[in-house]
C-alpha atoms as a PDB file:
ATOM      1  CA  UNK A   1     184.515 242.952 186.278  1.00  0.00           C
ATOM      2  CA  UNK A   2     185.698 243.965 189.620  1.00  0.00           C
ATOM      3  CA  UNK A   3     183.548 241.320 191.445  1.00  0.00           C
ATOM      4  CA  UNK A   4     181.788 242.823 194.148  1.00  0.00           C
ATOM      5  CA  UNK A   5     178.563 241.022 193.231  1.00  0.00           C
ATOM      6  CA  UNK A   6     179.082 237.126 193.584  1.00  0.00           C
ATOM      7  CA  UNK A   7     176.316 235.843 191.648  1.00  0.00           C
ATOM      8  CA  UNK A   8     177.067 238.277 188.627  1.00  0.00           C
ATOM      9  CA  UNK A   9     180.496 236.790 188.824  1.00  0.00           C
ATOM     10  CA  UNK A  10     179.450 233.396 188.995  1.00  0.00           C
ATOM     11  CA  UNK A  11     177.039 233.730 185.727  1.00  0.00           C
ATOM     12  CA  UNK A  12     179.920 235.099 183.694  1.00  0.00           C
ATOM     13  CA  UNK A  13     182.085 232.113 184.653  1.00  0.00           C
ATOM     14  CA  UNK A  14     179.752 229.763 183.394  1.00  0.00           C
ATOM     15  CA  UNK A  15     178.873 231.954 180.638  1.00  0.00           C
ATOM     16  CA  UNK A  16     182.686 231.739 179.742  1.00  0.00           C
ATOM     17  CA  UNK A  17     182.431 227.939 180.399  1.00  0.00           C
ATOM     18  CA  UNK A  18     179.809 227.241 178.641  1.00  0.00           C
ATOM     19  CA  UNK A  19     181.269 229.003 175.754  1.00  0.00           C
ATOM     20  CA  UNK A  20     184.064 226.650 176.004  1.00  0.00           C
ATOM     21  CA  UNK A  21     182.192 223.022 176.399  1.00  0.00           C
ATOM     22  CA  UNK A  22     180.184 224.485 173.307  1.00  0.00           C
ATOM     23  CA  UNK A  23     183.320 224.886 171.554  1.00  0.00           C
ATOM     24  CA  UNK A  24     185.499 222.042 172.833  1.00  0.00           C
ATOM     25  CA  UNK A  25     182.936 219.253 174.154  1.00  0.00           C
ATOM     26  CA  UNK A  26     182.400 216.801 171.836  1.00  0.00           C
ATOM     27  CA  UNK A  27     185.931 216.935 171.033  1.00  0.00           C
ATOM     28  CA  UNK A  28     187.278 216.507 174.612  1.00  0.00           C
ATOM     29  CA  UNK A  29     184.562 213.796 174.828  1.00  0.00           C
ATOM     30  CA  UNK A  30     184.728 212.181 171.933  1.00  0.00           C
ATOM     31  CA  UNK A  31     189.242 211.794 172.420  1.00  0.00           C
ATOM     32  CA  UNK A  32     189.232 210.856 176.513  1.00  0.00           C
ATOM     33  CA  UNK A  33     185.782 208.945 176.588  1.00  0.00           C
ATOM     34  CA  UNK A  34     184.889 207.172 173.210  1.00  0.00           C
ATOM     35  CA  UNK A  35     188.087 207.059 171.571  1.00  0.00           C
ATOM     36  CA  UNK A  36     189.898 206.516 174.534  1.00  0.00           C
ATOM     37  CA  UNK A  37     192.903 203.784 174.179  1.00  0.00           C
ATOM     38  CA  UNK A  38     195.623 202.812 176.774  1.00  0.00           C
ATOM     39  CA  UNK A  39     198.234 205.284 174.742  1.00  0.00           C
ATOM     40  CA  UNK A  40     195.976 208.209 175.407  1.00  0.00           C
ATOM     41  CA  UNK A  41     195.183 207.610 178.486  1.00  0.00           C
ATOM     42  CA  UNK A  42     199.129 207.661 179.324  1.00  0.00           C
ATOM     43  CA  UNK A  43     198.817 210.899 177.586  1.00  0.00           C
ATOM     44  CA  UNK A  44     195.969 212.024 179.870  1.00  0.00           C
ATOM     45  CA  UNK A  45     198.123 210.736 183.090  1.00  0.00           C
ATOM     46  CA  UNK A  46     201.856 212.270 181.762  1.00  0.00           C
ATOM     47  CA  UNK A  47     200.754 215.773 180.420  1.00  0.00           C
ATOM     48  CA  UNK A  48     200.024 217.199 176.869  1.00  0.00           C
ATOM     49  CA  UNK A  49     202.071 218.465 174.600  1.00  0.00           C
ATOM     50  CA  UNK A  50     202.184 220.659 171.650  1.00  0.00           C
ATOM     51  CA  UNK A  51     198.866 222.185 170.765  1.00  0.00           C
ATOM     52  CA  UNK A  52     197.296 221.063 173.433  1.00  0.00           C
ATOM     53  CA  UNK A  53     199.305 222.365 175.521  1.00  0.00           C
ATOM     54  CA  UNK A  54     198.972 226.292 173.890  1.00  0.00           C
ATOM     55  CA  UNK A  55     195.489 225.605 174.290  1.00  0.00           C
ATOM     56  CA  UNK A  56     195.941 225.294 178.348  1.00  0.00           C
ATOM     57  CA  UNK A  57     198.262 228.201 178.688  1.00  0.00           C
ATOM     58  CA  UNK A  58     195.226 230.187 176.748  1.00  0.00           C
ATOM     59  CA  UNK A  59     192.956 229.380 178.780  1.00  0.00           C
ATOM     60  CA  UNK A  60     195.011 229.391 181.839  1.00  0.00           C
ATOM     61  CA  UNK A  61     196.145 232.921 180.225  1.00  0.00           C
ATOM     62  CA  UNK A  62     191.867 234.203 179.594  1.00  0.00           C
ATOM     63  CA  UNK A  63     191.524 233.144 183.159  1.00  0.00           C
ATOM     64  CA  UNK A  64     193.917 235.378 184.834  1.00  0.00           C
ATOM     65  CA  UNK A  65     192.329 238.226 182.526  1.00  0.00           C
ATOM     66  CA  UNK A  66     189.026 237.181 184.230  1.00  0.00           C
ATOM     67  CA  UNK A  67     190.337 237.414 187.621  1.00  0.00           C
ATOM     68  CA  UNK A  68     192.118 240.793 187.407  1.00  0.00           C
ATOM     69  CA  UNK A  69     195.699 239.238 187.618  1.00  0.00           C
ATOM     70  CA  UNK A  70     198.423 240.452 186.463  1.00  0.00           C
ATOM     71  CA  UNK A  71     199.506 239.146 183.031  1.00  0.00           C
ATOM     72  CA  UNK A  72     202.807 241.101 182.076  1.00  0.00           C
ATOM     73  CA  UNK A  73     204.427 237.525 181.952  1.00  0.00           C
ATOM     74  CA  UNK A  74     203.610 234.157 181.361  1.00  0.00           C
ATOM     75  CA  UNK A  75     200.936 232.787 183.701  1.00  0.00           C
ATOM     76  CA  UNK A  76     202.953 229.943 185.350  1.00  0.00           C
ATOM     77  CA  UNK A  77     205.359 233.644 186.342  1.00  0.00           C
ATOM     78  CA  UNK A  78     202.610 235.277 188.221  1.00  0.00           C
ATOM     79  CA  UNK A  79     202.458 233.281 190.959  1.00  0.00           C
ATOM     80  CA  UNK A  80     198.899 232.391 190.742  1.00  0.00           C
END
């Protein structure tokens, strides 16, 4: 995508977005609304760990795919 046209670029965000409230939603709802107790919300407030955590660096990983930057190293490396 090399983003010259802003609302093409928009849709495929929320296309991508979309995808992933499909995929994740009721489970991100379901753990930090409805099941919500005062040891995950600590969680919440401190940072994740663990699988959780490899799920953030993927998408924080997809997303620097999207925007055409530069993903030799890890993510948190490329400045962005």
């Amino acid at each position: 995508m090399d983003f010259k046209d802003d609302v093409e670029s928009s849709l495929l965000l929320l296309s991508y977005l979309d995808a992933d409230l499909a995929a994740h939603g009721v489970t991100w709802f379901k753990r930090n609304i409805l099941d919500l107790t005062a040891e995950s919300a600590l969680e919440l407030v401190r940072g994740r760990s663990g699988k959780r955590a490899q799920v953030d660096y993927d998408r924080l990983y997809a997303y620097h795919i999207f925007a055409g930057l530069d993903v030799t190293g890890k993510p948190e490396e490329t400045g962005a």
